[in-house]
N, C-alpha and C. Protein backbone atom coordinates (compact mmCIF):
# COMPACT_ATOMS: atom_id res chain seq x y z
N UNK A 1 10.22 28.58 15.64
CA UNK A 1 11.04 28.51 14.44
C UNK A 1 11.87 27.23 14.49
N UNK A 2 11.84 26.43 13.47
CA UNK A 2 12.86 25.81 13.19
C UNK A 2 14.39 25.60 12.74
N UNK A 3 15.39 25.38 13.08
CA UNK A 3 16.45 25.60 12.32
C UNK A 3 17.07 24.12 12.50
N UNK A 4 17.48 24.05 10.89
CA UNK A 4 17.66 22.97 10.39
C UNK A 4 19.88 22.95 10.87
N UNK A 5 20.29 21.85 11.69
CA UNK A 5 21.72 21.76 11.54
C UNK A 5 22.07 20.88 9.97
N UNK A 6 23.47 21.17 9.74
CA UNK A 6 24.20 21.09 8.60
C UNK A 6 23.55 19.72 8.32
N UNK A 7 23.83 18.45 8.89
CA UNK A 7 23.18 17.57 8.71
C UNK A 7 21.40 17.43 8.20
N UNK A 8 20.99 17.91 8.78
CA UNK A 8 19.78 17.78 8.53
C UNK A 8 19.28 18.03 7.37
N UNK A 9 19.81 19.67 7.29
CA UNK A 9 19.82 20.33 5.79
C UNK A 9 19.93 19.25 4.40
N UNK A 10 21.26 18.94 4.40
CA UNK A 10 21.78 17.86 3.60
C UNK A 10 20.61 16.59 3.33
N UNK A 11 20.05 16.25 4.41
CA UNK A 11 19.47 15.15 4.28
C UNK A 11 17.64 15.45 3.44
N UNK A 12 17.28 17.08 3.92
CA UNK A 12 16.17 17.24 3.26
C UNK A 12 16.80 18.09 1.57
N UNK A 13 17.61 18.75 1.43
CA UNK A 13 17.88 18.44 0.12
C UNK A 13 18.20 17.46 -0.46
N UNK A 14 18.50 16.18 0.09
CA UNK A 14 18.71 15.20 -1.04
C UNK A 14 17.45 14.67 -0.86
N UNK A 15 16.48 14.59 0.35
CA UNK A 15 15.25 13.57 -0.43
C UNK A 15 14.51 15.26 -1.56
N UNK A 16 14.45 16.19 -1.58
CA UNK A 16 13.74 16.70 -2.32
C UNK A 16 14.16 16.56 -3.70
N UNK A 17 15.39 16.84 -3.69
CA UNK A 17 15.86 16.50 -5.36
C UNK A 17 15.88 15.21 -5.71
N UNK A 18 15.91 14.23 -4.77
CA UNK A 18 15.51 13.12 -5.26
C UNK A 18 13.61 12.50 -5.88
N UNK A 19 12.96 13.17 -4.63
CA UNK A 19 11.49 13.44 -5.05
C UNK A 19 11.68 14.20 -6.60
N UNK A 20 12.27 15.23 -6.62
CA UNK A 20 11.82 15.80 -8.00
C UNK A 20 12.61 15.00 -9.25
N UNK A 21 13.49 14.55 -8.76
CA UNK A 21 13.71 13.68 -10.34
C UNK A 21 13.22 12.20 -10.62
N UNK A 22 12.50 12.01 -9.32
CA UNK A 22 11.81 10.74 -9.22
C UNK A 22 12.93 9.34 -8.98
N UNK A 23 14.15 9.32 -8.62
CA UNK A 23 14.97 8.81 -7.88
C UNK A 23 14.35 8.23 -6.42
N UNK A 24 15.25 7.21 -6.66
CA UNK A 24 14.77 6.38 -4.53
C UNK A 24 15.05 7.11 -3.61
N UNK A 25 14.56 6.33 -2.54
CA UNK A 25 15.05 7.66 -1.16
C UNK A 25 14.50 7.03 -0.29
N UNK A 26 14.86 6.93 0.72
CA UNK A 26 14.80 6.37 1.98
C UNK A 26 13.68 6.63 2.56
N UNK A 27 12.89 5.93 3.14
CA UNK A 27 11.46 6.04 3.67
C UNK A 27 11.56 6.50 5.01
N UNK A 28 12.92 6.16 6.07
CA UNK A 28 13.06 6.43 7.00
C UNK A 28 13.28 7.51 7.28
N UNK A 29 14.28 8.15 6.13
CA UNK A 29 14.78 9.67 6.07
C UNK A 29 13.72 10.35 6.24
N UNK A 30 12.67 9.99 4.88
CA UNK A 30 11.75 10.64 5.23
C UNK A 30 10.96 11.17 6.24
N UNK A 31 10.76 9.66 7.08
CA UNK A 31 9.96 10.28 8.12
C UNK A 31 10.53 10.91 9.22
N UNK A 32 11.88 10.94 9.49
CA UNK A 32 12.63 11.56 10.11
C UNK A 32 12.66 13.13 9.78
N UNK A 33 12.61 13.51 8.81
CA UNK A 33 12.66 14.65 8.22
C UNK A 33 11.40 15.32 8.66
N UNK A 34 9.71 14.77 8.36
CA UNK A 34 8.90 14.96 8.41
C UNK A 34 8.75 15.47 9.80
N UNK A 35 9.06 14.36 11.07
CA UNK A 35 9.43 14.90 12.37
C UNK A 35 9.81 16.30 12.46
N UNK A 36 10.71 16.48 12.19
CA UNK A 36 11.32 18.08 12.34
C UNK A 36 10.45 18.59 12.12
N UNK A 37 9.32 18.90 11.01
CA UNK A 37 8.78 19.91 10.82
C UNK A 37 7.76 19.96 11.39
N UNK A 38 7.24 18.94 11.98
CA UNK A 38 5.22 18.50 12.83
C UNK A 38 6.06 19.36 13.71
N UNK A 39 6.90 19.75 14.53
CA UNK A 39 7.47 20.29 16.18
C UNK A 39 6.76 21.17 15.93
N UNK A 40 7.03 22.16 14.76
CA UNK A 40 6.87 23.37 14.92
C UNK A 40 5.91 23.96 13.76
N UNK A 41 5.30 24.68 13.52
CA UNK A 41 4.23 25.33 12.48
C UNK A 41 4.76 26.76 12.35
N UNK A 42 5.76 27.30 12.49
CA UNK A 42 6.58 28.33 12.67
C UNK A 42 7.64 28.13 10.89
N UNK A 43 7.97 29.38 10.77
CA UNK A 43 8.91 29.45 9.92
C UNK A 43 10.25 28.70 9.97
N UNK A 44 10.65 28.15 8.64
CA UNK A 44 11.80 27.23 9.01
C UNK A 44 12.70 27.84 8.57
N UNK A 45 13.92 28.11 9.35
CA UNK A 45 15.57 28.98 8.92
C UNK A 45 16.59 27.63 8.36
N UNK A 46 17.00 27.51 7.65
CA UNK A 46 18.23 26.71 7.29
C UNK A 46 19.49 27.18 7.11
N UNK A 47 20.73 26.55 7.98
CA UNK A 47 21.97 27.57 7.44
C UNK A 47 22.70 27.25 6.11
N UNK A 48 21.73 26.71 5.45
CA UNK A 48 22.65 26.38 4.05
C UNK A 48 21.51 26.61 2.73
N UNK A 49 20.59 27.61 3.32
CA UNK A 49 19.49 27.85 2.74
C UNK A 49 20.01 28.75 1.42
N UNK A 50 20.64 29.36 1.47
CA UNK A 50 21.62 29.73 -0.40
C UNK A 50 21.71 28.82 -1.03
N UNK A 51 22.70 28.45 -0.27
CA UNK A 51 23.33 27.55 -1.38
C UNK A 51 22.49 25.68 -1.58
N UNK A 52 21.79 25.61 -0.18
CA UNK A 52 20.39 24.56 -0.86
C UNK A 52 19.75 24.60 -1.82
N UNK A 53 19.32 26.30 -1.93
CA UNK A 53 18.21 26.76 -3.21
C UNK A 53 19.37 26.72 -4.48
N UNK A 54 20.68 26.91 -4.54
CA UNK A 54 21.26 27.15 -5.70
C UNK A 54 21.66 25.49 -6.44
N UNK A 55 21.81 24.57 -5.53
CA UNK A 55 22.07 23.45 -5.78
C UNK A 55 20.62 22.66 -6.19
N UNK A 56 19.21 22.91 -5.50
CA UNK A 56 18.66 22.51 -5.94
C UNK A 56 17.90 22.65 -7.70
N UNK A 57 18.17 24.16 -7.64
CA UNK A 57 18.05 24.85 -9.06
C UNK A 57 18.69 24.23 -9.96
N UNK A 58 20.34 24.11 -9.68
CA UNK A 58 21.37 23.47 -10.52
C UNK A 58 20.65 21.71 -10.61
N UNK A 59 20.19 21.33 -10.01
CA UNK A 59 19.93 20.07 -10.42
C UNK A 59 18.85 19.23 -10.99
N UNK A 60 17.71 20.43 -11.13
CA UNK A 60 16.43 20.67 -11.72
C UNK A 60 16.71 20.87 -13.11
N UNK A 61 17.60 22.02 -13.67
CA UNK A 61 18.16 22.53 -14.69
C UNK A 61 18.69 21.43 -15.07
N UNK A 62 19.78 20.62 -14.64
CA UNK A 62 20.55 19.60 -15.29
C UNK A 62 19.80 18.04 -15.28
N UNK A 63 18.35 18.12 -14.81
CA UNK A 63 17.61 16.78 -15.29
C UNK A 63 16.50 17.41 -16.06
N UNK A 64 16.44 18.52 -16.30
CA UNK A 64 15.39 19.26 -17.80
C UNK A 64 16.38 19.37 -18.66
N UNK A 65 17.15 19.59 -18.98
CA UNK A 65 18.57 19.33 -20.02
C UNK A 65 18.46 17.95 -20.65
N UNK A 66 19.28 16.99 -19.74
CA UNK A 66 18.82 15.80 -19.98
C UNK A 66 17.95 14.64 -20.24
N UNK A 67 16.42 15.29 -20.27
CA UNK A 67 15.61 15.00 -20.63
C UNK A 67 15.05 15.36 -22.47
């Protein structure tokens, strides 16, 4: 299993909401991010996994609005 610290979290919600509104994003992040997850093929736990999913929702919603 993976578990993502506060940092980390942060850093794969912002490249995803950035992927989804088609915004820049760091190539490095990326592959840093990507790292974390090749370790393991196991389920990934996040401790900010609520409120990740609620912020990412909120910001999906507010670039289909604005569109």
């Amino acid at each position: 299993m993976i578990v993502l610290n506060d940092s980390q979290a942060f850093i794969v919600e912002s490249l995803l909401t950035k992927m989804l509104i088609r915004d820049s994003y760091s190539i490095s992040q990326l592959e840093e991010a990507i790292g974390w997850f090749q370790n393991e093929t196991n389920q990934v736990s996040c401790p900010f996994e609520q409120v990740w999913s609620k912020n990412l929702a909120e910001e999906i919603v507010r670039q289909l609005q604005s569109n």
